[in-house]
Protein backbone atom coordinates (compact mmCIF):
# COMPACT_ATOMS: atom_id res chain seq x y z
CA UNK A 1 -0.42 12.79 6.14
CA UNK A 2 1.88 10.44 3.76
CA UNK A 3 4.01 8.42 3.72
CA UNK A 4 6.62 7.99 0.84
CA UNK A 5 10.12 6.10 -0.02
CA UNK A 6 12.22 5.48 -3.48
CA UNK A 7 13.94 2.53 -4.18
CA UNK A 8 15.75 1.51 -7.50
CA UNK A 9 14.18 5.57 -8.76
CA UNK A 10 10.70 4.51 -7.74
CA UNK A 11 8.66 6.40 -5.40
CA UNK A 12 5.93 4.89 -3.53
CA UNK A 13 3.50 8.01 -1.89
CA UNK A 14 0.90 6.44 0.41
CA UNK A 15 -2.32 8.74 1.56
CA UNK A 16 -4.54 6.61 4.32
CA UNK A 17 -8.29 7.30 5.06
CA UNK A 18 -10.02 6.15 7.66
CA UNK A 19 -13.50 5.22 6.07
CA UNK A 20 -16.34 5.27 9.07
CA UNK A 21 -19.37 2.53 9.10
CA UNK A 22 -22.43 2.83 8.11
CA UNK A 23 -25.11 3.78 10.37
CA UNK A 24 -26.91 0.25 10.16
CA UNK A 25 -23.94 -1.95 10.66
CA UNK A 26 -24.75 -4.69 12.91
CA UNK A 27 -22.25 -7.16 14.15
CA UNK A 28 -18.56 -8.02 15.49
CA UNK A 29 -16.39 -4.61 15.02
CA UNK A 30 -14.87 -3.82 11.90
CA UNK A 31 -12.70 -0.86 10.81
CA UNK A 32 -11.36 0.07 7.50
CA UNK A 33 -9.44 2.10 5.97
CA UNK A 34 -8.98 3.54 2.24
CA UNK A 35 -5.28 3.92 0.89
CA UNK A 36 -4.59 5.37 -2.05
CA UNK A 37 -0.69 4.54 -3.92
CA UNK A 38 1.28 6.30 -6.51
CA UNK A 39 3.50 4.69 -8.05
CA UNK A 40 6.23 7.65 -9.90
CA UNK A 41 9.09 6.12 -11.72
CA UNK A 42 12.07 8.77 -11.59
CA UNK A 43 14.39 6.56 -13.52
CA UNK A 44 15.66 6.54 -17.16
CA UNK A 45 13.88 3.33 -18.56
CA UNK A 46 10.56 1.75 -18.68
CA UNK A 47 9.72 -0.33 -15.92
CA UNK A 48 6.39 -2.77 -14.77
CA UNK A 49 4.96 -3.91 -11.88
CA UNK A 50 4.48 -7.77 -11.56
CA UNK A 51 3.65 -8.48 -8.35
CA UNK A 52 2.74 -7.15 -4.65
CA UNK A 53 3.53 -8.01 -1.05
CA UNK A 54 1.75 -6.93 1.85
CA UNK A 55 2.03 -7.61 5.67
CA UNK A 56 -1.04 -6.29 6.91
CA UNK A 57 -1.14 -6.78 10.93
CA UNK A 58 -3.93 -5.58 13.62
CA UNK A 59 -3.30 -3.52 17.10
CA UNK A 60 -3.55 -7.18 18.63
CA UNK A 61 -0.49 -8.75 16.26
CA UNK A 62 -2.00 -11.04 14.25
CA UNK A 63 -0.70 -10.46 10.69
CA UNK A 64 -2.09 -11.33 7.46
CA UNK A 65 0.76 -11.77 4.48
CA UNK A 66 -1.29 -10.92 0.86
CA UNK A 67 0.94 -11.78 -2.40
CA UNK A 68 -0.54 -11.51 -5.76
CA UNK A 69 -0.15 -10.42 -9.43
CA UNK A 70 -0.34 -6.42 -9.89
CA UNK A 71 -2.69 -4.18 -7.61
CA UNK A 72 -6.20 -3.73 -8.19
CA UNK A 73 -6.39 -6.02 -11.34
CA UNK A 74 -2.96 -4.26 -13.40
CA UNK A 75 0.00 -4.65 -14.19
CA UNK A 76 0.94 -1.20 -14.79
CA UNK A 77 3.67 -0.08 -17.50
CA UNK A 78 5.30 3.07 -15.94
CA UNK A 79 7.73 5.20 -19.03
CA UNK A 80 10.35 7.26 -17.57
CA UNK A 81 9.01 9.90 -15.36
CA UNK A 82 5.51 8.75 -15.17
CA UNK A 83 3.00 7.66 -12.44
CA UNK A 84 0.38 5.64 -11.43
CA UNK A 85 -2.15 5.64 -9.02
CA UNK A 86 -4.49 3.42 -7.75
CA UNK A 87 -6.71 2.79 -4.65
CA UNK A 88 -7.81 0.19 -2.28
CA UNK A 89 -8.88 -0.86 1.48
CA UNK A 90 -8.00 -2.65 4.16
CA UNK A 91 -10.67 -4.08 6.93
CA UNK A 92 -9.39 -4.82 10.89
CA UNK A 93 -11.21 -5.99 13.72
CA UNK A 94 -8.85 -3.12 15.84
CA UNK A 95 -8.91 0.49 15.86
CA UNK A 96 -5.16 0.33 14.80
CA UNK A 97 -2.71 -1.38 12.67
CA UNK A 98 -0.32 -0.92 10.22
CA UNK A 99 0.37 -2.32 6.54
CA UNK A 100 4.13 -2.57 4.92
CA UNK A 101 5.23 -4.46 1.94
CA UNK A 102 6.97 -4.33 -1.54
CA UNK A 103 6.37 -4.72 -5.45
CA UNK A 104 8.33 -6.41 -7.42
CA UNK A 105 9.08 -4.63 -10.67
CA UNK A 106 10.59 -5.72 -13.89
CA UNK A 107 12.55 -3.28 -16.17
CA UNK A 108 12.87 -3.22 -19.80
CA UNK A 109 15.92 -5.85 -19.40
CA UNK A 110 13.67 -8.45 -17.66
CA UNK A 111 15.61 -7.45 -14.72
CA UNK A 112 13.35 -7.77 -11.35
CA UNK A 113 13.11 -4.88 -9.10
CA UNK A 114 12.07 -4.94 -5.27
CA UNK A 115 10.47 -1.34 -4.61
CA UNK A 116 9.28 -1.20 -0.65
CA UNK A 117 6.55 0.74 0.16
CA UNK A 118 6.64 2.32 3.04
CA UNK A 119 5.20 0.68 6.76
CA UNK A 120 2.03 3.06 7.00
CA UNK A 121 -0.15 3.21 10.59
CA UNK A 122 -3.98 3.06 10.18
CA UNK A 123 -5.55 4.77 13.05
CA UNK A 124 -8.53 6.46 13.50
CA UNK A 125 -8.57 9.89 12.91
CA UNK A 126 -7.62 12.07 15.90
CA UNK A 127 -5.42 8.91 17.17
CA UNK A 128 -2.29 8.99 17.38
CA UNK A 129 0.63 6.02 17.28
CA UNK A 130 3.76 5.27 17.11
CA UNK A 131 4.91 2.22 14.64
CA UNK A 132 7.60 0.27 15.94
């Protein structure tokens, strides 16, 4: 399953793996999950991404806000028509929760550009949820 959404001509495709433990993990629960982003710019002029946003909260509603420079240590020039795709993880101490946010891009005019990704559930596999 993905999840996807365009804003300003840029499409943010999310693809979510839950990522089991290993068999000698000791210790307070802890689940994580893999996500993997590509970033495709569908628009006419160069654009790059500056900064990210997340808003990472857990089945029990405690959220965790993450704001930072680029994603995984970039800041990743996309020409017209290319992509870019990168991927990371996300730990929880609940079998559930969801992650939502936004880059801000800047365009060849120094203009800034808010691109939301799209609110994405992270469940374990064979679970099923509804986001609200």
């Amino acid at each position: 399953m993905f999840y996807q959404h365009t804003s300003h001509d840029i499409t943010i495709r999310v693809e979510v793996d839950y990522v089991p433990p290993e068999d000698d993990y000791t210790g307070a629960p802890r689940y994580v999950w893999a996500y993997h982003i590509t970033l495709m710019n569908g628009g006419d002029e160069t654009v790059q991404l500056k900064t990210r946003h997340w808003t990472i909260m857990d089945a029990r509603g405690q959220v965790e806000l993450v704001n930072g420079p680029g994603v995984v240590g970039e800041t990743p020039i996309l020409k017209p028509h290319q992509t870019y795709t990168y991927s990371s993880g996300c730990p929880l101490s609940t079998p559930s929760g969801s992650m939502s946010g936004y880059y801000m891009f800047e365009d060849e005019h120094g203009r800034p550009l808010k691109v939301i990704i799209p609110t994405f559930s992270l469940d374990l596999p064979n679970v099923k949820r509804t986001l609200n």
